[in-house]
C-alpha atoms as a PDB file:
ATOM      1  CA  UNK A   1     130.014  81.995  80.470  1.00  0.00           C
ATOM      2  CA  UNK A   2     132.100  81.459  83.456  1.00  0.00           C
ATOM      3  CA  UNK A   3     131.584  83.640  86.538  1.00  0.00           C
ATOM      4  CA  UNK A   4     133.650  85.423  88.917  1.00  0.00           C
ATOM      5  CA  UNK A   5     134.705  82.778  91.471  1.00  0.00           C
ATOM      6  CA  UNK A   6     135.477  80.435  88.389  1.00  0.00           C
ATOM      7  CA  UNK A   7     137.837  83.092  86.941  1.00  0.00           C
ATOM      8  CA  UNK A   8     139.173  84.757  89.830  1.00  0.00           C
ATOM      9  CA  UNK A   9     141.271  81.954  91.392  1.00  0.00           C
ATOM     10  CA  UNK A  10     143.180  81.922  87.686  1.00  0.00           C
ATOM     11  CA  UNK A  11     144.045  85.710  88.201  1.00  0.00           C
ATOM     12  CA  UNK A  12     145.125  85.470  91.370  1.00  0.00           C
ATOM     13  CA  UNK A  13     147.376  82.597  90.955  1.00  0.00           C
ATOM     14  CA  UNK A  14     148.869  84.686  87.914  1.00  0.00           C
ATOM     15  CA  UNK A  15     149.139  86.901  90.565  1.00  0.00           C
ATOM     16  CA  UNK A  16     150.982  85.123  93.151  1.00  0.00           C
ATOM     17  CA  UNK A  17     148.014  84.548  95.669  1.00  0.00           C
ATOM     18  CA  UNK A  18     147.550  80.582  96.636  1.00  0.00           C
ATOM     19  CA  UNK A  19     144.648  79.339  96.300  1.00  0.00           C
ATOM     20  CA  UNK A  20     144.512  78.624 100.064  1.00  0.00           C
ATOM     21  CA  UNK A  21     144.087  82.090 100.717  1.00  0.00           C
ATOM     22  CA  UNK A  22     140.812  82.588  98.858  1.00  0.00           C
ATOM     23  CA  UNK A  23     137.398  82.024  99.666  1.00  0.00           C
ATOM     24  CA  UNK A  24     135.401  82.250  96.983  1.00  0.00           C
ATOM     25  CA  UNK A  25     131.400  82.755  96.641  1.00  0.00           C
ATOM     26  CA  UNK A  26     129.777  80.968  93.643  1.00  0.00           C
ATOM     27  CA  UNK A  27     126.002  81.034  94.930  1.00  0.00           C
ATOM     28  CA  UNK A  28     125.103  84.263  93.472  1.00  0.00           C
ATOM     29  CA  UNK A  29     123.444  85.543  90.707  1.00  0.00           C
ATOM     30  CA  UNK A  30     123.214  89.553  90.972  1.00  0.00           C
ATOM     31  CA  UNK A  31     125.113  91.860  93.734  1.00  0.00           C
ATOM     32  CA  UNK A  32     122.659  91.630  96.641  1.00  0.00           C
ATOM     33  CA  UNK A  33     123.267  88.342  96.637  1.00  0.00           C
ATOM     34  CA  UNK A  34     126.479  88.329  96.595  1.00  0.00           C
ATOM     35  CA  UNK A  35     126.456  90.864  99.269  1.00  0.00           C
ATOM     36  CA  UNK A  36     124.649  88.677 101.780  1.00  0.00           C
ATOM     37  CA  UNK A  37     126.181  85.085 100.532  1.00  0.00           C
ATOM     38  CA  UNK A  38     129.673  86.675 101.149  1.00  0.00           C
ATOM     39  CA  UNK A  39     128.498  87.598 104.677  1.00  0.00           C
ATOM     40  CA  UNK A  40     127.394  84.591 105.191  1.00  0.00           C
ATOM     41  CA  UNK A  41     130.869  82.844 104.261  1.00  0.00           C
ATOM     42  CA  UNK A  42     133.109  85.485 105.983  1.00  0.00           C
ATOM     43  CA  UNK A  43     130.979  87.027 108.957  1.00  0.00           C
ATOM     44  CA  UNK A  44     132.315  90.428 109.306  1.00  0.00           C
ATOM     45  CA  UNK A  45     133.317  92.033 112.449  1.00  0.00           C
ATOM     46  CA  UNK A  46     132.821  95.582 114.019  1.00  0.00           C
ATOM     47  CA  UNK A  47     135.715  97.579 113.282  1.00  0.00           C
ATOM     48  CA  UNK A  48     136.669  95.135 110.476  1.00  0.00           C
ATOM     49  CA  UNK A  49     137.305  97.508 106.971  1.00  0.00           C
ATOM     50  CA  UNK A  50     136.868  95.166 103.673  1.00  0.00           C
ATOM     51  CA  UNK A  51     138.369  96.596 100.086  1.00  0.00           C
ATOM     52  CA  UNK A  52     135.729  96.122  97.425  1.00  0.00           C
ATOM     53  CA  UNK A  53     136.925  95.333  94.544  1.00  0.00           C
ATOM     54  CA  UNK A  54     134.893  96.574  91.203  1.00  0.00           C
ATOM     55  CA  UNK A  55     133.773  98.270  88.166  1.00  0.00           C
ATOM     56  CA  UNK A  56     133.625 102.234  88.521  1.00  0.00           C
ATOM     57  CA  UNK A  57     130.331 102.004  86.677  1.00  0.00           C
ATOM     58  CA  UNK A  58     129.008  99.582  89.060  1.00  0.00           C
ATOM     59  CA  UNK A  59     130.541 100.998  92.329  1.00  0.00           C
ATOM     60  CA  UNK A  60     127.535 102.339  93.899  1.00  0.00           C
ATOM     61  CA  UNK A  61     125.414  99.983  93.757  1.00  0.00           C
ATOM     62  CA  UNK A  62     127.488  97.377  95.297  1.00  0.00           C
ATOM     63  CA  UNK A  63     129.086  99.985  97.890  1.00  0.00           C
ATOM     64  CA  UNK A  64     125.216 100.440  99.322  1.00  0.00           C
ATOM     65  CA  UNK A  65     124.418  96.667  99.511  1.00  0.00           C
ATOM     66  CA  UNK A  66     127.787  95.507 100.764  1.00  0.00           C
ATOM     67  CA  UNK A  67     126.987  98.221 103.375  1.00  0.00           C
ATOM     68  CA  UNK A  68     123.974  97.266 103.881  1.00  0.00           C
ATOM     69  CA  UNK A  69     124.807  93.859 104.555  1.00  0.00           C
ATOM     70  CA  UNK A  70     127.325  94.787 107.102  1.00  0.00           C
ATOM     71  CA  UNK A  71     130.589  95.235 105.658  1.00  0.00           C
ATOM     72  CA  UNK A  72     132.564  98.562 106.281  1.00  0.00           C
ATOM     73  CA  UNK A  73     133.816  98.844 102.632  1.00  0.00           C
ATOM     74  CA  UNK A  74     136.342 101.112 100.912  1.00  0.00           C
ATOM     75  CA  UNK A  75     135.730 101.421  97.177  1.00  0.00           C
ATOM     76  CA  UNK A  76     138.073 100.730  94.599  1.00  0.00           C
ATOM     77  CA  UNK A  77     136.664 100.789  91.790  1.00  0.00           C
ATOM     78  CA  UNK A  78     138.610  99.172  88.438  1.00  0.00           C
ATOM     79  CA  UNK A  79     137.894  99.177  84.676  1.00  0.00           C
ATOM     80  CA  UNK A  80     140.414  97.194  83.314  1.00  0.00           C
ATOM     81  CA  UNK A  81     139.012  94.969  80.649  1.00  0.00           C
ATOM     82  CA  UNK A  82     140.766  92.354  78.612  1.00  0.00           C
ATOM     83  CA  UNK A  83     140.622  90.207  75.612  1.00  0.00           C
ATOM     84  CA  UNK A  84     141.588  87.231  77.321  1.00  0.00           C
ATOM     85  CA  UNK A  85     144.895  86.865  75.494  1.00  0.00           C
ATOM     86  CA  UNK A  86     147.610  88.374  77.795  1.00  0.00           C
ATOM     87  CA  UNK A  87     149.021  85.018  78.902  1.00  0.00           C
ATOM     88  CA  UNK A  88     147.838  84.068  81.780  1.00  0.00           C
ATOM     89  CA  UNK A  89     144.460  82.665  81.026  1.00  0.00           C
ATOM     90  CA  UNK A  90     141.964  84.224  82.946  1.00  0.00           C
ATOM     91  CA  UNK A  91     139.155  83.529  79.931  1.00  0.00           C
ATOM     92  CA  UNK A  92     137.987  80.436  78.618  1.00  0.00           C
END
């Protein structure tokens, strides 16, 4: 299936968000990863705060290796699923 950064610029577009705005990591393939490739793309900075975005179920986990990896997160955890058929074509 298609993953995250393949998906996410459709949703944000829906959204309003140009797609010059995003920078999006497509190296990954489980959340430590994506923890340290996103570090790697957006260097964060002391006294920096980053939202991340994310299942409730799967909030801890990637709280404690985004922290790890040197972002000052604030959760907010989401569980909004869809079918894929609300219009604006985030699914394939």
């Amino acid at each position: 299936g298609e993953g995250d950064a393949e998906t996410a610029p459709r949703l944000f577009a829906a959204l309003g968000v140009t797609a010059d705005r995003l920078i999006l990591e497509n190296r990954s393939r489980n959340t430590y990863e994506n923890a340290v490739f996103t570090r790697e793309l957006v260097t964060p900075k002391p006294g920096e705060t980053w939202l991340l975005v994310t299942s409730a179920f799967h909030m801890p986990r990637a709280k404690a290796l985004f922290d790890k990896a040197g972002f000052a997160t604030v959760p907010w955890p989401v569980d909004y699923r869809t079918s894929g058929k609300e219009g604006i074509g985030l699914f394939r």
